[in-house]
PDB file of N, CA and C in Angstrom:
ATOM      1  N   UNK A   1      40.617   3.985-117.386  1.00  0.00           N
ATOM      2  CA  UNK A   1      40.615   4.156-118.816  1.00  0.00           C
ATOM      3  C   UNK A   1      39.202   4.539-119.255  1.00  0.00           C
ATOM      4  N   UNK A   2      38.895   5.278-120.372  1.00  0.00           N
ATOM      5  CA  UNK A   2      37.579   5.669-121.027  1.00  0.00           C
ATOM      6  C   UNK A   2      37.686   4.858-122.135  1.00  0.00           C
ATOM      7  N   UNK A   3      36.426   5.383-122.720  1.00  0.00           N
ATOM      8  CA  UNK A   3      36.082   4.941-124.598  1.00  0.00           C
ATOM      9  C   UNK A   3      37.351   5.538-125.280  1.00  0.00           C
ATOM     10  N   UNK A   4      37.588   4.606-126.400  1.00  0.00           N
ATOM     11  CA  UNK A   4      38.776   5.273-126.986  1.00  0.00           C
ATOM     12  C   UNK A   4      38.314   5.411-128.715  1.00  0.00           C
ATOM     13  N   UNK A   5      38.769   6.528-129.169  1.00  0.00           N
ATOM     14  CA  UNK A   5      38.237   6.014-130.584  1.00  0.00           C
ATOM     15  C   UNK A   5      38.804   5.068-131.359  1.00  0.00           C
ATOM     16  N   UNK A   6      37.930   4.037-132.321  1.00  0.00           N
ATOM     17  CA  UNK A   6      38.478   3.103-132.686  1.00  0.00           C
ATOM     18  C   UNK A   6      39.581   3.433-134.221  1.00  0.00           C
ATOM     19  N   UNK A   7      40.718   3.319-134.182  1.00  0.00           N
ATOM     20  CA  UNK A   7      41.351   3.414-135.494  1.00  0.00           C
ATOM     21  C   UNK A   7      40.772   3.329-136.651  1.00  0.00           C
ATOM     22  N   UNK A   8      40.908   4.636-137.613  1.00  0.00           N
ATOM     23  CA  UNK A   8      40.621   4.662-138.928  1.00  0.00           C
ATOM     24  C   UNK A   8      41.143   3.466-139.462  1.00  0.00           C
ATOM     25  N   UNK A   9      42.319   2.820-139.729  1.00  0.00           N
ATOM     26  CA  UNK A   9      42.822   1.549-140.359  1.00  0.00           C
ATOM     27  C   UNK A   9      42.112   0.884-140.482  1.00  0.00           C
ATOM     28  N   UNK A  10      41.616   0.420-138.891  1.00  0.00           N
ATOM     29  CA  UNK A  10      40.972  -0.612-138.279  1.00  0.00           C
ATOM     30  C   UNK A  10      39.763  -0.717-138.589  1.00  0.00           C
ATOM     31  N   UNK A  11      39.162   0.764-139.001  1.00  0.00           N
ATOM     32  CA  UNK A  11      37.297   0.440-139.196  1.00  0.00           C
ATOM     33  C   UNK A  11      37.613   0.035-140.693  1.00  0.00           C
ATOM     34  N   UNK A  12      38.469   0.418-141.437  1.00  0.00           N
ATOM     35  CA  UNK A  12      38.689   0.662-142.647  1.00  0.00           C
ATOM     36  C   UNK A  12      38.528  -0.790-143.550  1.00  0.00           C
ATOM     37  N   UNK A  13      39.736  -1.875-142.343  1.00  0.00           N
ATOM     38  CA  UNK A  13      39.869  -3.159-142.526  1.00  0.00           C
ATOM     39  C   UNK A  13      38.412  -3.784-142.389  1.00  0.00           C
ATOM     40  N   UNK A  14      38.009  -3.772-141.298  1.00  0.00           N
ATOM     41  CA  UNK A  14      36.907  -4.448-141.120  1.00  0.00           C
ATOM     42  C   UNK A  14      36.039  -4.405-142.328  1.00  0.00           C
ATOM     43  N   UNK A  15      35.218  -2.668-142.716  1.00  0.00           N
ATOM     44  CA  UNK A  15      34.219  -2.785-143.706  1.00  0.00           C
ATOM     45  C   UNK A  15      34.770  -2.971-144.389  1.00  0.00           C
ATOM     46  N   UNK A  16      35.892  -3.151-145.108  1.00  0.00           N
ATOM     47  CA  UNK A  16      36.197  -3.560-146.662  1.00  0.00           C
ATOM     48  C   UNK A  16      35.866  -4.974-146.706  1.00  0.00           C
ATOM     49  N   UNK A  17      36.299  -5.826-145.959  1.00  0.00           N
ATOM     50  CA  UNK A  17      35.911  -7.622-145.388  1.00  0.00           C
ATOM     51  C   UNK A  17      34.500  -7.698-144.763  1.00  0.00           C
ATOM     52  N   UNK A  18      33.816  -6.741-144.150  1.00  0.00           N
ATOM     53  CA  UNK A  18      32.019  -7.109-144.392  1.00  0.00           C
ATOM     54  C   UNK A  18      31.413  -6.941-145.400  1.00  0.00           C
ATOM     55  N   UNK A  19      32.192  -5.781-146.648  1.00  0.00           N
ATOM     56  CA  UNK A  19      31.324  -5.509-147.541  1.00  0.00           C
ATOM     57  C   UNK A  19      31.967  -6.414-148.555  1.00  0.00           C
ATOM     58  N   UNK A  20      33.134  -6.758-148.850  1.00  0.00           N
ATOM     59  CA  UNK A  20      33.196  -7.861-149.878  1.00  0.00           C
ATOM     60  C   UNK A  20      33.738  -8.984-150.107  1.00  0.00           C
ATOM     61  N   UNK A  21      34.067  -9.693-148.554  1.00  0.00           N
ATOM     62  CA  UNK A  21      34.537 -11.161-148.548  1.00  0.00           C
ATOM     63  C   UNK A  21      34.155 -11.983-147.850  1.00  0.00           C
ATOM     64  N   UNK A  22      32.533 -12.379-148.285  1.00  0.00           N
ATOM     65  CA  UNK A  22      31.838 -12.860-147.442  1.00  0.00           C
ATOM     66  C   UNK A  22      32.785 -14.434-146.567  1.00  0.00           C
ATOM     67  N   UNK A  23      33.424 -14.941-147.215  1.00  0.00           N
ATOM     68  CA  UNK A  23      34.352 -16.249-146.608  1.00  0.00           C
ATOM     69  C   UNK A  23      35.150 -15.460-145.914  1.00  0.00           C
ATOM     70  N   UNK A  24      35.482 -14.620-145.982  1.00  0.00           N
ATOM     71  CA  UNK A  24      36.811 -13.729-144.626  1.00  0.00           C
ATOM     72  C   UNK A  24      36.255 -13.293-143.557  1.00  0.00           C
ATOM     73  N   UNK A  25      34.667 -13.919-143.460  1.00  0.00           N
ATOM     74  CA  UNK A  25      34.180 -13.167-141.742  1.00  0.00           C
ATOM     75  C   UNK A  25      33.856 -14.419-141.689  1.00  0.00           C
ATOM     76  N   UNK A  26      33.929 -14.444-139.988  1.00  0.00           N
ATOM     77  CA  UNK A  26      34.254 -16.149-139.818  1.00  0.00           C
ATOM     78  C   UNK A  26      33.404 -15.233-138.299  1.00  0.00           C
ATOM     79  N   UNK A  27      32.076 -16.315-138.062  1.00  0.00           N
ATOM     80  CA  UNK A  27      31.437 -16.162-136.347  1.00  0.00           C
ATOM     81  C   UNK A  27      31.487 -17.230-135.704  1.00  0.00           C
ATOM     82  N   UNK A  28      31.986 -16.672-134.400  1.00  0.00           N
ATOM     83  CA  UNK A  28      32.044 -18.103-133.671  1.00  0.00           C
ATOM     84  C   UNK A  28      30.470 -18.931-133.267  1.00  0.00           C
ATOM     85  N   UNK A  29      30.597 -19.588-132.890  1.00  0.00           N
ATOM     86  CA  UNK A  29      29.437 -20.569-132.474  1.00  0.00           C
ATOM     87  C   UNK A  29      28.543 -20.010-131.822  1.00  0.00           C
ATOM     88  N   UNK A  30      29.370 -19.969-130.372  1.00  0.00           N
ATOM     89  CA  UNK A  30      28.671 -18.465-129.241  1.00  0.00           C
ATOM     90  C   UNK A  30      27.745 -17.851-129.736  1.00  0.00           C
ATOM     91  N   UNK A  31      29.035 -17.075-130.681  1.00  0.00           N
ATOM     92  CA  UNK A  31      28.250 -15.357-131.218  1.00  0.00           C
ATOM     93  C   UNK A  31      26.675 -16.088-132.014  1.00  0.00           C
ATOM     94  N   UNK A  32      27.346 -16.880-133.230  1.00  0.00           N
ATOM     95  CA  UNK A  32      25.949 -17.453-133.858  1.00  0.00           C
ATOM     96  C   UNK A  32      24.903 -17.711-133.250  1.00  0.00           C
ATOM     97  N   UNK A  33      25.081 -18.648-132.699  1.00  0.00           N
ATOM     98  CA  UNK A  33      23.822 -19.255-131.685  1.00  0.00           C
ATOM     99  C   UNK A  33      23.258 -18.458-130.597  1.00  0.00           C
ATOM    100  N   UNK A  34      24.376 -16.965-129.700  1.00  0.00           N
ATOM    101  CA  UNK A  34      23.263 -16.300-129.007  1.00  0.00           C
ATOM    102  C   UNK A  34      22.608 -15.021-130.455  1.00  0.00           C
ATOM    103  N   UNK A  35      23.028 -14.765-131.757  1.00  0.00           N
ATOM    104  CA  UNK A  35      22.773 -13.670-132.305  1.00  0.00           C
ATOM    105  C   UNK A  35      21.213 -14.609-132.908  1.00  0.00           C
ATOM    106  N   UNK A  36      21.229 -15.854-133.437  1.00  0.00           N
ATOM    107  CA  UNK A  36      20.191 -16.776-133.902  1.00  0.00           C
ATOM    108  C   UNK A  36      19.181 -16.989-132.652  1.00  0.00           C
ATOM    109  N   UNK A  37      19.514 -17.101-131.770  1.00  0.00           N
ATOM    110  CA  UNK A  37      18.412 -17.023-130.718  1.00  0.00           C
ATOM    111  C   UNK A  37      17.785 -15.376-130.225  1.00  0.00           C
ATOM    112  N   UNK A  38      18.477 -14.433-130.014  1.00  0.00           N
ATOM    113  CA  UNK A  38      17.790 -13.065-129.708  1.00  0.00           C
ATOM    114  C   UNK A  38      17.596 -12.724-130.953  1.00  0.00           C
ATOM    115  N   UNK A  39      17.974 -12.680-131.720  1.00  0.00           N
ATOM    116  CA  UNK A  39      16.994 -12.411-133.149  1.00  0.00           C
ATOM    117  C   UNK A  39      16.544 -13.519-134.074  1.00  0.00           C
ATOM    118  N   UNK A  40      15.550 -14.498-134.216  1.00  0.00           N
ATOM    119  CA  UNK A  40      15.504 -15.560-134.620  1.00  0.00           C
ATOM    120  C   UNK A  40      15.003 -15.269-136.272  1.00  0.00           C
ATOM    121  N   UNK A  41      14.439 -13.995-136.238  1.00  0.00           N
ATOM    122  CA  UNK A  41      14.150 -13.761-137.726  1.00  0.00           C
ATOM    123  C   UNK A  41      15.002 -13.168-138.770  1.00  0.00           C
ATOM    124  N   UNK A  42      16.329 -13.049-138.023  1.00  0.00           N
ATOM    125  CA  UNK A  42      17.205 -12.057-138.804  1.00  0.00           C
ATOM    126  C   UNK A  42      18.146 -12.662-139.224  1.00  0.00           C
ATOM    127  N   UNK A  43      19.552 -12.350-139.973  1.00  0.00           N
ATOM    128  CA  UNK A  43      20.005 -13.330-140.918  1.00  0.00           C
ATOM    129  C   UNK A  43      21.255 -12.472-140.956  1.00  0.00           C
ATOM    130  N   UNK A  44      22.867 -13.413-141.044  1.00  0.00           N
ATOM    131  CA  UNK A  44      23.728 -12.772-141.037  1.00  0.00           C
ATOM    132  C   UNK A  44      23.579 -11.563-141.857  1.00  0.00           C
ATOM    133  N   UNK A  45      22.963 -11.455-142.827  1.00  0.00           N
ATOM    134  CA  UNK A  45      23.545 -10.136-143.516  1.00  0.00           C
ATOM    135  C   UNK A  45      23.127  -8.255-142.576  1.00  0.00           C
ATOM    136  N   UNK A  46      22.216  -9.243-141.922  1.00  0.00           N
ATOM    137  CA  UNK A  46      21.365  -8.088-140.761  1.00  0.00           C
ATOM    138  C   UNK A  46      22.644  -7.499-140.597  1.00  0.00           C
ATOM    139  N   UNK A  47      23.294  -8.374-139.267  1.00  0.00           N
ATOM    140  CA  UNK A  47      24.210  -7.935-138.736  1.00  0.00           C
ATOM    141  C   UNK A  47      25.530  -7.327-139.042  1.00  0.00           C
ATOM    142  N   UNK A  48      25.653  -7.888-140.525  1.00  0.00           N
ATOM    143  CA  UNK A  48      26.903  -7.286-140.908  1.00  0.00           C
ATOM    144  C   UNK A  48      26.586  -5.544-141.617  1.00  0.00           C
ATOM    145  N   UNK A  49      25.302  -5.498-141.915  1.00  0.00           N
ATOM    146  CA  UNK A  49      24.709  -4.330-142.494  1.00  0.00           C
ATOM    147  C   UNK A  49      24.897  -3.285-140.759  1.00  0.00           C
ATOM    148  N   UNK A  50      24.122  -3.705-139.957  1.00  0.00           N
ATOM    149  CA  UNK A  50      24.263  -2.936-138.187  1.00  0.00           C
ATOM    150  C   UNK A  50      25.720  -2.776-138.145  1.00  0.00           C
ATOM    151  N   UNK A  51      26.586  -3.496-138.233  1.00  0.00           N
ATOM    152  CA  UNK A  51      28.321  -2.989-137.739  1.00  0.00           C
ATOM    153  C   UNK A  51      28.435  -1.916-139.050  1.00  0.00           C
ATOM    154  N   UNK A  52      28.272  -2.512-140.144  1.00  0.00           N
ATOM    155  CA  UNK A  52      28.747  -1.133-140.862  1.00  0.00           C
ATOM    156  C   UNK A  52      28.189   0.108-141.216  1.00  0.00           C
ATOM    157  N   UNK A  53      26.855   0.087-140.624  1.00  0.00           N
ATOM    158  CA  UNK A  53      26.434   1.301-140.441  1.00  0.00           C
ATOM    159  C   UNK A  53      26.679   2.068-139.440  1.00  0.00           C
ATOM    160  N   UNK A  54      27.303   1.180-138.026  1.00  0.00           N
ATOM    161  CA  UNK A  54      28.255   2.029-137.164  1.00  0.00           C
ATOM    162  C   UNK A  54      29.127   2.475-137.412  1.00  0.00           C
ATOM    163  N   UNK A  55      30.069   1.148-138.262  1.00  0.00           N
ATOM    164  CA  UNK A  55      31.622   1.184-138.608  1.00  0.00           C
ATOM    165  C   UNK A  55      31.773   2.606-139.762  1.00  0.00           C
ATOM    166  N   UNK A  56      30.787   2.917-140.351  1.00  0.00           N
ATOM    167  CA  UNK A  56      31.524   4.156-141.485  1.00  0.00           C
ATOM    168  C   UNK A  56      30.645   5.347-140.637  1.00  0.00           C
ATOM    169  N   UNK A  57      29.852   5.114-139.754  1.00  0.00           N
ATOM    170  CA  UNK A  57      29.518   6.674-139.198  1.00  0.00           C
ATOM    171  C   UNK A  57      30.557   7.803-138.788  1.00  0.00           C
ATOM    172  N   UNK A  58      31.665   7.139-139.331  1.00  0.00           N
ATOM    173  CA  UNK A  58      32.567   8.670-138.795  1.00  0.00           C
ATOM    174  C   UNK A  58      33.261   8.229-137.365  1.00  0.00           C
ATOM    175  N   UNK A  59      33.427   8.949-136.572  1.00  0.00           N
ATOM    176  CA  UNK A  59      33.521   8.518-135.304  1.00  0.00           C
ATOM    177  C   UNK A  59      33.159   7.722-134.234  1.00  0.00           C
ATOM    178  N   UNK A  60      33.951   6.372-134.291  1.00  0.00           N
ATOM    179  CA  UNK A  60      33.645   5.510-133.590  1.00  0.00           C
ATOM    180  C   UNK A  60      34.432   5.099-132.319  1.00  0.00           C
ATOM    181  N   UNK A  61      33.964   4.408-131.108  1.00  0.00           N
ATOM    182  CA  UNK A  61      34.233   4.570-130.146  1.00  0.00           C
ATOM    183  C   UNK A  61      34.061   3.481-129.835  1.00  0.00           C
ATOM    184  N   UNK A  62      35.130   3.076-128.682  1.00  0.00           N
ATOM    185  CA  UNK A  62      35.282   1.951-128.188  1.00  0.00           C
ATOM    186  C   UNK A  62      35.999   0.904-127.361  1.00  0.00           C
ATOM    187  N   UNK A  63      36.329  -0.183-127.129  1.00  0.00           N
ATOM    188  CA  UNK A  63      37.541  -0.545-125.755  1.00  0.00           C
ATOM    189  C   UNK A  63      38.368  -1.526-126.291  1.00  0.00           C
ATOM    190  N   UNK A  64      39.783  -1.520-126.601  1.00  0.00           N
ATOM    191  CA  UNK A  64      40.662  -2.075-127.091  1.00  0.00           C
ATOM    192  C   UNK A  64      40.149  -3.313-126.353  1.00  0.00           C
ATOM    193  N   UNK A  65      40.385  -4.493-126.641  1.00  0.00           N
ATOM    194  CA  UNK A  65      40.264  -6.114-125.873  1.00  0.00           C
ATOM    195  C   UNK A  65      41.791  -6.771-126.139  1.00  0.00           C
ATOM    196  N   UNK A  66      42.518  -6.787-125.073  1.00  0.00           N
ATOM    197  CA  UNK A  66      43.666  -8.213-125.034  1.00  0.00           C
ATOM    198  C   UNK A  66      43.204  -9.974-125.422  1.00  0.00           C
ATOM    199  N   UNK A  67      43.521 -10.374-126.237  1.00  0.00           N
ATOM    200  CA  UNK A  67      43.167 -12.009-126.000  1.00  0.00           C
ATOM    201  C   UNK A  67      44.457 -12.324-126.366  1.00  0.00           C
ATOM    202  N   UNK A  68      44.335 -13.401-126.038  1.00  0.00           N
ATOM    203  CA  UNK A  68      45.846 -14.355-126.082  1.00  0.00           C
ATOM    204  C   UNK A  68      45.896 -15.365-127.381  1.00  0.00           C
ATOM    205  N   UNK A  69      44.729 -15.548-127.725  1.00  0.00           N
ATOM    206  CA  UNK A  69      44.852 -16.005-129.288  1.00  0.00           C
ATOM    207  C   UNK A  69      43.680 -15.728-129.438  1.00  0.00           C
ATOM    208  N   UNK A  70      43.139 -16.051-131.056  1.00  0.00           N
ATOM    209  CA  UNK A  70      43.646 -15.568-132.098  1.00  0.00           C
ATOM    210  C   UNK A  70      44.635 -14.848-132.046  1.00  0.00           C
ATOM    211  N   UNK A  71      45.556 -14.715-132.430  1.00  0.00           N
ATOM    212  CA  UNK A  71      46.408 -12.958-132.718  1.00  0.00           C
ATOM    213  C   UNK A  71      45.743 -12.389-133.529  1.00  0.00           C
ATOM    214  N   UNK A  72      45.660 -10.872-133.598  1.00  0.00           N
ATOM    215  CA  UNK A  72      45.093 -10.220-134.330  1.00  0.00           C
ATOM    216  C   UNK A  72      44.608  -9.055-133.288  1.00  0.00           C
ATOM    217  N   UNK A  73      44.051  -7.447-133.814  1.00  0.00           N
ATOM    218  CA  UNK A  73      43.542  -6.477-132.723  1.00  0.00           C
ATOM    219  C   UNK A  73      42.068  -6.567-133.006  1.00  0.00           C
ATOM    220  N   UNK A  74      41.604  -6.658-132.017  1.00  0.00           N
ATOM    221  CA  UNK A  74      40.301  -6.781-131.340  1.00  0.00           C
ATOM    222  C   UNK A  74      39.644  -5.242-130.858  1.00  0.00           C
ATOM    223  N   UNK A  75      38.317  -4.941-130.830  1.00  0.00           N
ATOM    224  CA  UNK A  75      37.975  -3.863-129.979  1.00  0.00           C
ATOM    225  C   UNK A  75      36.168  -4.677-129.935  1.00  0.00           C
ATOM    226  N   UNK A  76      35.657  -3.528-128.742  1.00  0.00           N
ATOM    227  CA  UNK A  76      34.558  -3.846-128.839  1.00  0.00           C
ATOM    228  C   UNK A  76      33.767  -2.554-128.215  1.00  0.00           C
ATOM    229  N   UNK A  77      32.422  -2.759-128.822  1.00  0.00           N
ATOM    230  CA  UNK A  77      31.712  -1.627-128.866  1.00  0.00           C
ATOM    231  C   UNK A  77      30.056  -1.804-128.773  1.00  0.00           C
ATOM    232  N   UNK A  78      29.546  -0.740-128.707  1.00  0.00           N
ATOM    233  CA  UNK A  78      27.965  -0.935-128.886  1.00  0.00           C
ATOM    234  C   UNK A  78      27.494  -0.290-130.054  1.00  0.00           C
ATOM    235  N   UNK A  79      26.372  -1.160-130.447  1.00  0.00           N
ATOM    236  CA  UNK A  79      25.915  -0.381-131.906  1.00  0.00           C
ATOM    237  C   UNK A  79      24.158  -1.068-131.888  1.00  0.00           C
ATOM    238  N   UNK A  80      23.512  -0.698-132.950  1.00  0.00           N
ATOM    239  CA  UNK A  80      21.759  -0.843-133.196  1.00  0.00           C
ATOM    240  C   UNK A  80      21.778  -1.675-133.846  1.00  0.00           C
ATOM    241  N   UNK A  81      20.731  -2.532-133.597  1.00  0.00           N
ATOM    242  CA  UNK A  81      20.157  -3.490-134.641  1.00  0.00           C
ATOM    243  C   UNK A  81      18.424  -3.215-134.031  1.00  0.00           C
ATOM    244  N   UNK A  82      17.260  -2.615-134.814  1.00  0.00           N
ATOM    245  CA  UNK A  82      16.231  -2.640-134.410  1.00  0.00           C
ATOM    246  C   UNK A  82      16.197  -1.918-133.597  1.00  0.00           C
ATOM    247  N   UNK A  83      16.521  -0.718-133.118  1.00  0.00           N
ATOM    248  CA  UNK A  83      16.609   0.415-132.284  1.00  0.00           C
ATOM    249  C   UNK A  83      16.735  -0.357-131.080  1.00  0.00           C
ATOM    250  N   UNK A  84      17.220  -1.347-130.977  1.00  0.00           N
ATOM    251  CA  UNK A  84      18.198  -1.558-129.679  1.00  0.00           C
ATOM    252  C   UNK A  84      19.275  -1.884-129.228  1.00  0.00           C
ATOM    253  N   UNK A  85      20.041  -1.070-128.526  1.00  0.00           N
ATOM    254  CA  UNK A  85      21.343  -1.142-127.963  1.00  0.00           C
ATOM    255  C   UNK A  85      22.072  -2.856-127.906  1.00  0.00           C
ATOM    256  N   UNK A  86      23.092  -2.982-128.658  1.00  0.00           N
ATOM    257  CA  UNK A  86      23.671  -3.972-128.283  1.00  0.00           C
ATOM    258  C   UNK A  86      25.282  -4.024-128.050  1.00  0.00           C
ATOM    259  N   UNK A  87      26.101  -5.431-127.591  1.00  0.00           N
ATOM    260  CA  UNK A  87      27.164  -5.269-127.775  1.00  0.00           C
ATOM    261  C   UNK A  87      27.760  -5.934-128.548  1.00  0.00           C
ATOM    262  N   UNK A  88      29.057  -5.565-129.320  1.00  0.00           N
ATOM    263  CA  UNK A  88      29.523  -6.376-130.470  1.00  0.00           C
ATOM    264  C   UNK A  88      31.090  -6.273-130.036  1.00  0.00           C
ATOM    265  N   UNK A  89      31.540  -7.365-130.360  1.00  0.00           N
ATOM    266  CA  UNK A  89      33.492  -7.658-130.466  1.00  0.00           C
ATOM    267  C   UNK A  89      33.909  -8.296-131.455  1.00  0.00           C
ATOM    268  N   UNK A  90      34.728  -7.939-132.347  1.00  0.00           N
ATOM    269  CA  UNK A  90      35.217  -7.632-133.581  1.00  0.00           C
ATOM    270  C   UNK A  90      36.959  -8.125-133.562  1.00  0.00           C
ATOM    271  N   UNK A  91      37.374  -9.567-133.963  1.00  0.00           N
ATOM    272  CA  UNK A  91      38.830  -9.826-134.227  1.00  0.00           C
ATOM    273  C   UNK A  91      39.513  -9.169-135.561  1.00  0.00           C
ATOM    274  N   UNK A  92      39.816  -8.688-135.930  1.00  0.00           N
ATOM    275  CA  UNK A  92      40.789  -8.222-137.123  1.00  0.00           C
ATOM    276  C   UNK A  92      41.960  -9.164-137.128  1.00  0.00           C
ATOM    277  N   UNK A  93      42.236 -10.027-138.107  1.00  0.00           N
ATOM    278  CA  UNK A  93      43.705 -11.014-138.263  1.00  0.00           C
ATOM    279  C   UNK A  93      44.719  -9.513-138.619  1.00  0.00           C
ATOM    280  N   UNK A  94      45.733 -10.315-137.781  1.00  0.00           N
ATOM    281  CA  UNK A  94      47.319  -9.508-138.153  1.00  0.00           C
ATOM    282  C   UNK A  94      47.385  -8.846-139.386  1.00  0.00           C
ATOM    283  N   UNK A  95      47.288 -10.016-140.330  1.00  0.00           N
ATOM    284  CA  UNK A  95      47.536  -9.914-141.943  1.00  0.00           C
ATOM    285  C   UNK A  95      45.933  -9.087-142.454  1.00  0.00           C
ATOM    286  N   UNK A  96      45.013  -8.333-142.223  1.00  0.00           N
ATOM    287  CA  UNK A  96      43.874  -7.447-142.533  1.00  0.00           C
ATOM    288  C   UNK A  96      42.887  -8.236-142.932  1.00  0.00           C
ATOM    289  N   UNK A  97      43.040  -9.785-143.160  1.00  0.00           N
ATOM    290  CA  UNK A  97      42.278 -10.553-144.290  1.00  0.00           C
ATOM    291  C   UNK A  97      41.198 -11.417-143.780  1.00  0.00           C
ATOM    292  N   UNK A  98      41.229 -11.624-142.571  1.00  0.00           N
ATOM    293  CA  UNK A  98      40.108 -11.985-141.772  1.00  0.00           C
ATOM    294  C   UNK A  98      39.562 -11.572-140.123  1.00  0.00           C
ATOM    295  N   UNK A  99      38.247 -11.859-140.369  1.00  0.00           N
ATOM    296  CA  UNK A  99      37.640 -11.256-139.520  1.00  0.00           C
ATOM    297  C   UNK A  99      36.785 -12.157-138.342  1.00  0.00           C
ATOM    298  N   UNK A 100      37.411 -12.170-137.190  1.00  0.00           N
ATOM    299  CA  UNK A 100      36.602 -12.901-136.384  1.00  0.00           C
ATOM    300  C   UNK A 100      35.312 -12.466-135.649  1.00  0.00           C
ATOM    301  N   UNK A 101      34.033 -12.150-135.807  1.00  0.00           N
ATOM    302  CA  UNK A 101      33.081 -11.915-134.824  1.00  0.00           C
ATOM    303  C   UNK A 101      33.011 -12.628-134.028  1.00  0.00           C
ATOM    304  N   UNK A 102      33.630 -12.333-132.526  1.00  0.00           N
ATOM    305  CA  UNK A 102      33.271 -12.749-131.472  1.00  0.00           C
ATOM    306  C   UNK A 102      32.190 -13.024-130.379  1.00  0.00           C
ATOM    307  N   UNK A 103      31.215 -11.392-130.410  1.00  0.00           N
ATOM    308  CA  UNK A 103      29.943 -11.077-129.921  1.00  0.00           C
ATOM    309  C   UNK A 103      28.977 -10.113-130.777  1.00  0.00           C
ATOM    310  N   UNK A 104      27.634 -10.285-130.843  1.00  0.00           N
ATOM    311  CA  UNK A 104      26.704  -9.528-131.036  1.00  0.00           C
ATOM    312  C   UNK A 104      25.392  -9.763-130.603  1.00  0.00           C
ATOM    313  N   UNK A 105      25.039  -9.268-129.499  1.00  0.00           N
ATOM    314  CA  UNK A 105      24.260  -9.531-128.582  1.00  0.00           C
ATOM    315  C   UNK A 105      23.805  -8.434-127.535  1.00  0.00           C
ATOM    316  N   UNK A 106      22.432  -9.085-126.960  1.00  0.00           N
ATOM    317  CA  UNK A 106      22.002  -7.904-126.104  1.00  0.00           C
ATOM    318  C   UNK A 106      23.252  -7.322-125.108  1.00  0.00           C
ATOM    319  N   UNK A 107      23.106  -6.240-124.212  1.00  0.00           N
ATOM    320  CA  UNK A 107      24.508  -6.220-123.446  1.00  0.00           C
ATOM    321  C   UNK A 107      24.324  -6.829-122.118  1.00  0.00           C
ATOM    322  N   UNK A 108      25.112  -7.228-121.201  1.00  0.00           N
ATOM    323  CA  UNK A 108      25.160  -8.193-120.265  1.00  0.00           C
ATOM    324  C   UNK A 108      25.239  -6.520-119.313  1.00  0.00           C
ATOM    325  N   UNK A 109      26.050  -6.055-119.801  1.00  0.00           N
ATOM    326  CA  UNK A 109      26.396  -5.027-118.692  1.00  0.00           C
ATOM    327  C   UNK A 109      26.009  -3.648-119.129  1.00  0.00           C
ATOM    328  N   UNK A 110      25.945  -2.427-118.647  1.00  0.00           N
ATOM    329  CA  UNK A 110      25.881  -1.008-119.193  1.00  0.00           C
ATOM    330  C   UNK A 110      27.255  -0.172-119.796  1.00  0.00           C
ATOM    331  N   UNK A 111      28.026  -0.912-120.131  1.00  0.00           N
ATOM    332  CA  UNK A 111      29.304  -0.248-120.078  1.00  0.00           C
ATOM    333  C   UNK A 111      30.071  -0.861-120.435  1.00  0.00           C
ATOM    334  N   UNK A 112      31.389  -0.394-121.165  1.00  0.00           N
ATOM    335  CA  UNK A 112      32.420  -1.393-121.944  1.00  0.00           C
ATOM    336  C   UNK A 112      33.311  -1.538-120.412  1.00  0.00           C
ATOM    337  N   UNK A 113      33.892  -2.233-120.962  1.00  0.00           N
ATOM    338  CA  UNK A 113      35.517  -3.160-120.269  1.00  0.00           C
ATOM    339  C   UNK A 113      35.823  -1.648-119.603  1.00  0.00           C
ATOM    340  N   UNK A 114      36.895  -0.981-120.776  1.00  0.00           N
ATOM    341  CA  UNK A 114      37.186   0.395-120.209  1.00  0.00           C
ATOM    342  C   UNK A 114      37.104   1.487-119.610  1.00  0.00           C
ATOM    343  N   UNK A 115      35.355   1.670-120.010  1.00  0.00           N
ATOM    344  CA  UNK A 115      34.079   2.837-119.275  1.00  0.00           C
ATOM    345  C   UNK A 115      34.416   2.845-117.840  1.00  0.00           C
TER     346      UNK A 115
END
């Protein structure tokens, strides 16, 4: 499998819920605590500003993710914060209305799941 582009719907859902429901993005612990430790000066809004300056660039790219719960579609991708490469994974709920950040962090590997 390759990069796939990520669904218009899907980017659509997301930035509408980074840009105006701050209680509908929900980060896990993980994500918090490694995004609060590799960037210790930066502050959720950093990060939600970095996804959506990926998320509306037009063409976005990326690797569908299976999980077994939450329900909801998932993808994950790389994007900038501070001109450096990172990786991010993104839950979308079933119902469009919430948003799980899973990862945003340096990348462990060179390459998505799919690559």
């Amino acid at each position: 499998m390759s990069l796939q582009p990520i669904p218009a719907d899907w980017l659509t859902s997301v930035c509408r819920l980074l840009r105006g429901n701050p209680a509908a993005v929900i980060f896990t612990k993980e994500c918090h605590r490694r995004w609060s430790r590799e960037f210790p000066d930066a502050f959720r809004f950093h990060l939600e500003a970095a996804f959506l300056a990926l998320l509306r660039s037009g063409s976005v790219y990326g690797c569908p993710v299976t999980l077994s719960f939450p329900p909801g579609t998932t993808w994950e991708f790389f994007f900038q914060f501070h001109n450096e490469k990172l990786y991010g994974k993104i839950l979308l709920s079933l119902n469009r209305e919430r948003l799980l950040i899973l990862s945003a962090h340096r990348p462990e590997r060179p390459t998505l799941q799919c690559e």
